[in-house]
Structure formats: C-alpha cells, structure tokens
Protein backbone atom coordinates (compact mmCIF):
# COMPACT_ATOMS: atom_id res chain seq x y z
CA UNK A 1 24.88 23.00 -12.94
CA UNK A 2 27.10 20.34 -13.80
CA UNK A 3 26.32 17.08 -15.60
CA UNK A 4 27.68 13.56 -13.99
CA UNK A 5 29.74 11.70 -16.49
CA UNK A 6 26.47 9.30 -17.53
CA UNK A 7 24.49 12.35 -18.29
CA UNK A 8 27.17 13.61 -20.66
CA UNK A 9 28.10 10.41 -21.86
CA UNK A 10 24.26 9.72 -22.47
CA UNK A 11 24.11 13.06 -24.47
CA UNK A 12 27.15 12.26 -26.98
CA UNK A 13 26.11 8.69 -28.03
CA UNK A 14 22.52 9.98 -28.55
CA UNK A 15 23.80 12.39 -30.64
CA UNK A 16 26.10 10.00 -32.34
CA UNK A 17 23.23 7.41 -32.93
CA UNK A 18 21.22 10.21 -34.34
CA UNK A 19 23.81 11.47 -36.35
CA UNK A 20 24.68 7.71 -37.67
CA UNK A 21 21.05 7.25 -38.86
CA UNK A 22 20.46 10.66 -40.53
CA UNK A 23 24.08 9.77 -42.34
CA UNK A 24 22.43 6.22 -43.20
CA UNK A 25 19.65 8.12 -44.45
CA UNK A 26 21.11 10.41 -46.93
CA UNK A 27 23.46 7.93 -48.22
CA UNK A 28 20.33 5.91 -49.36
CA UNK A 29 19.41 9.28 -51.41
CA UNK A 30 16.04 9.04 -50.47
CA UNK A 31 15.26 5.30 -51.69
CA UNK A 32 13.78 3.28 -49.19
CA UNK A 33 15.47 -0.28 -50.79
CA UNK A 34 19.17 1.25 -50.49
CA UNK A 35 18.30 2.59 -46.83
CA UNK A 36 16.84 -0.86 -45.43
CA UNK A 37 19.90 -2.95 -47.55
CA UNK A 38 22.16 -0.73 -46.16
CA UNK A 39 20.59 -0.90 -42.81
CA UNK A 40 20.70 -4.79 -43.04
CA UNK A 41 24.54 -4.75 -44.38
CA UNK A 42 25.56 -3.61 -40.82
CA UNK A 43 26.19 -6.62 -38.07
CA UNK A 44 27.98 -7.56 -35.14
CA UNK A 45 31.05 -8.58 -37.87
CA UNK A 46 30.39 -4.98 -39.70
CA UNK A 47 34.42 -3.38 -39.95
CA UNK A 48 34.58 0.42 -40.25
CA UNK A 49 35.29 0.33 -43.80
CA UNK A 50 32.74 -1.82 -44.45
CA UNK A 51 29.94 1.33 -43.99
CA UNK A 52 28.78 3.91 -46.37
CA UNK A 53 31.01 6.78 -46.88
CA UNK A 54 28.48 8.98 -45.00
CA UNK A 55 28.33 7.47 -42.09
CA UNK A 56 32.18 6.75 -42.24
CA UNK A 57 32.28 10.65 -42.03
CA UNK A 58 29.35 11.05 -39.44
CA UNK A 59 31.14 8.36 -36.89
CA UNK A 60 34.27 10.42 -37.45
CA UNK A 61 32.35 13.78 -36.80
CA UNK A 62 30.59 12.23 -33.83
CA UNK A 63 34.17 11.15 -31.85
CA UNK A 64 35.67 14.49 -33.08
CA UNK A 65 32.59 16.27 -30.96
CA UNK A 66 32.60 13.56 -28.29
CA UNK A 67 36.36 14.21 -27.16
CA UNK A 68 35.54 18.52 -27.81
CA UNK A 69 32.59 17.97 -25.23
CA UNK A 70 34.29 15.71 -23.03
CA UNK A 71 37.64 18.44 -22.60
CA UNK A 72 34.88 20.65 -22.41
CA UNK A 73 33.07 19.02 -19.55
CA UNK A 74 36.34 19.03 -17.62
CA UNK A 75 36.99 15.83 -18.04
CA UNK A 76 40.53 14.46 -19.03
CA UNK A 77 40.67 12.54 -22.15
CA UNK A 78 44.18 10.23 -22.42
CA UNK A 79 46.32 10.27 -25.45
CA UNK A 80 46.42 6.10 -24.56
CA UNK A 81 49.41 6.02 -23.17
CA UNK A 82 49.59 4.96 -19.50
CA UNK A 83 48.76 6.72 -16.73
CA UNK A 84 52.28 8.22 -14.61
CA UNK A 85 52.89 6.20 -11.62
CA UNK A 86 51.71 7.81 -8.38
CA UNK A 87 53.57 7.57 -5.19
CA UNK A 88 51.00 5.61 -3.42
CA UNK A 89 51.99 2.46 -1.80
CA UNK A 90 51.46 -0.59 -3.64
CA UNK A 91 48.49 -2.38 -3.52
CA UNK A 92 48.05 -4.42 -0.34
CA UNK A 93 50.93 -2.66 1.93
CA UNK A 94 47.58 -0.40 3.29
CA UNK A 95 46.19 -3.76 4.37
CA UNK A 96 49.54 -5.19 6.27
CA UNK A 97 51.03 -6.60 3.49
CA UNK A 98 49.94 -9.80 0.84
CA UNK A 99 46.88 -10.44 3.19
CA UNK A 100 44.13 -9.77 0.40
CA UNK A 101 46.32 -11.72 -1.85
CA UNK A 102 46.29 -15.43 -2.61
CA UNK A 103 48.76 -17.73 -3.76
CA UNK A 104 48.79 -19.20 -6.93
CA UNK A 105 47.68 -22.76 -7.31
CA UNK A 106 50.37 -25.00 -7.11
CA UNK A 107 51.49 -26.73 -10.47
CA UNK A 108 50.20 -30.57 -10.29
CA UNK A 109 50.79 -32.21 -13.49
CA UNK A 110 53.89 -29.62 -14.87
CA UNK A 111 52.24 -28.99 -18.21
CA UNK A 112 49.51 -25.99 -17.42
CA UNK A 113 48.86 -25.97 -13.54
CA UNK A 114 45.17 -27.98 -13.87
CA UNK A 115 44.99 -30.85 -12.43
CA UNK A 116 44.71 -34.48 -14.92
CA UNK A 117 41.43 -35.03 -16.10
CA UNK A 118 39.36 -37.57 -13.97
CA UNK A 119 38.40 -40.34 -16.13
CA UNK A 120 34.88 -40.91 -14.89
CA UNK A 121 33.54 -36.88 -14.76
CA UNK A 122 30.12 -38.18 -13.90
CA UNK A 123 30.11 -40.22 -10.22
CA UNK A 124 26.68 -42.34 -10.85
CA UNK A 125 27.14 -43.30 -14.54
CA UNK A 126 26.74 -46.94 -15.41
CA UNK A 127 29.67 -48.29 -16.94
CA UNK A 128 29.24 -48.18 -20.60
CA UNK A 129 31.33 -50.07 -23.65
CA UNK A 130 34.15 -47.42 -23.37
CA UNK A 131 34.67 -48.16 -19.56
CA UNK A 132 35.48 -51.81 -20.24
C-alpha cells in the first residue's frame, strides 16, 4: 500500500522531533537543570550553531534519513536547481491569451506607482491644531 506524501511527510518529522528531543536529552547527561536551560536556550531567533552538538548531529541524521525515505518513497527530491522548462504553452495562451491577466496599475505620482497620500485619511474628523 502506498503512503500519500502527508503520511510520509508526517512520519519523518515525527521521527525527527523524536530524535531532536532524545539528542536534547543526552546532551543534558542526565541533569534535569542542563536539559530545561538547554530546552529554554532554543527560540524562534535560535541559528543552527547555536544548539548542542547532539542535536546538531541528530538534525543532520534526521534530513540525511528524510531525503533516503523520500527517494525511497518514489518521490523526486531536487538538487535546488530549477526545474527544465517543459514545452507547455505559456501560462494564459490555454485561456485565449492575457485574459486572466491584469494590467499593472498605472504610475500616478512617478516615484513608486501609489498614489499621494490624502491629507485628511479620516473623512469625519474634526479639524484639529495641525489642520489649521
């Protein structure tokens, strides 16, 4: 039976997040201090480098088996460079030409295509000191 792409995906960053805390666990050596300062070190600012050597290694070991799975799935994995160009017709010939496409705004003040800022933004606003 084969899996759908969410199953398998699913499976490897289970494994992954798995992996990642058993890594976090033995780098603490057992010490529940170093695992919960360690566990507070990581954020949404955390750089690779910045984690314990053992989960540096884990994460590595994790994408290493990801990729393996994913080739073994059947799946293609890219080498991130782009895609060859297929010799379907462009994007909105199917449809009799540009009619899915708009044009672009016109340019109104020649510096960035938005129009000049209105001066009163709010249209029932008493006049205040800086209107006068």
């Amino acid at each position: 039976m084969t899996k759908s792409a969410t199953e398998v995906m699913q499976e490897i960053i289970f494994s992954a997040v798995i992996d990642s805390i058993m890594a976090l666990k033995s780098a603490s050596k057992g010490l529940p201090n170093t695992l919960l300062r360690d566990l507070n070190a990581v954020h949404a600012n955390t750089t690779f480098p910045d984690l314990p050597k053992e989960l540096q290694a884990a994460i590595s070991a994790s994408v290493r088996a990801a990729f393996a799975r994913l080739l073994k799935e059947g799946y293609t994995v890219s080498s991130g460079q782009a895609a060859p160009a297929r010799n379907a017709p462009p994007r909105g010939e199917a449809t009799g030409g540009a009619a899915r496409f708009r044009k672009p705004p016109e340019r109104r003040d020649g510096v960035d295509g938005r129009s000049p800022p209105r001066k009163n933004n709010r249209p029932n606003r008493k006049p205040g000191p800086r209107d006068r």
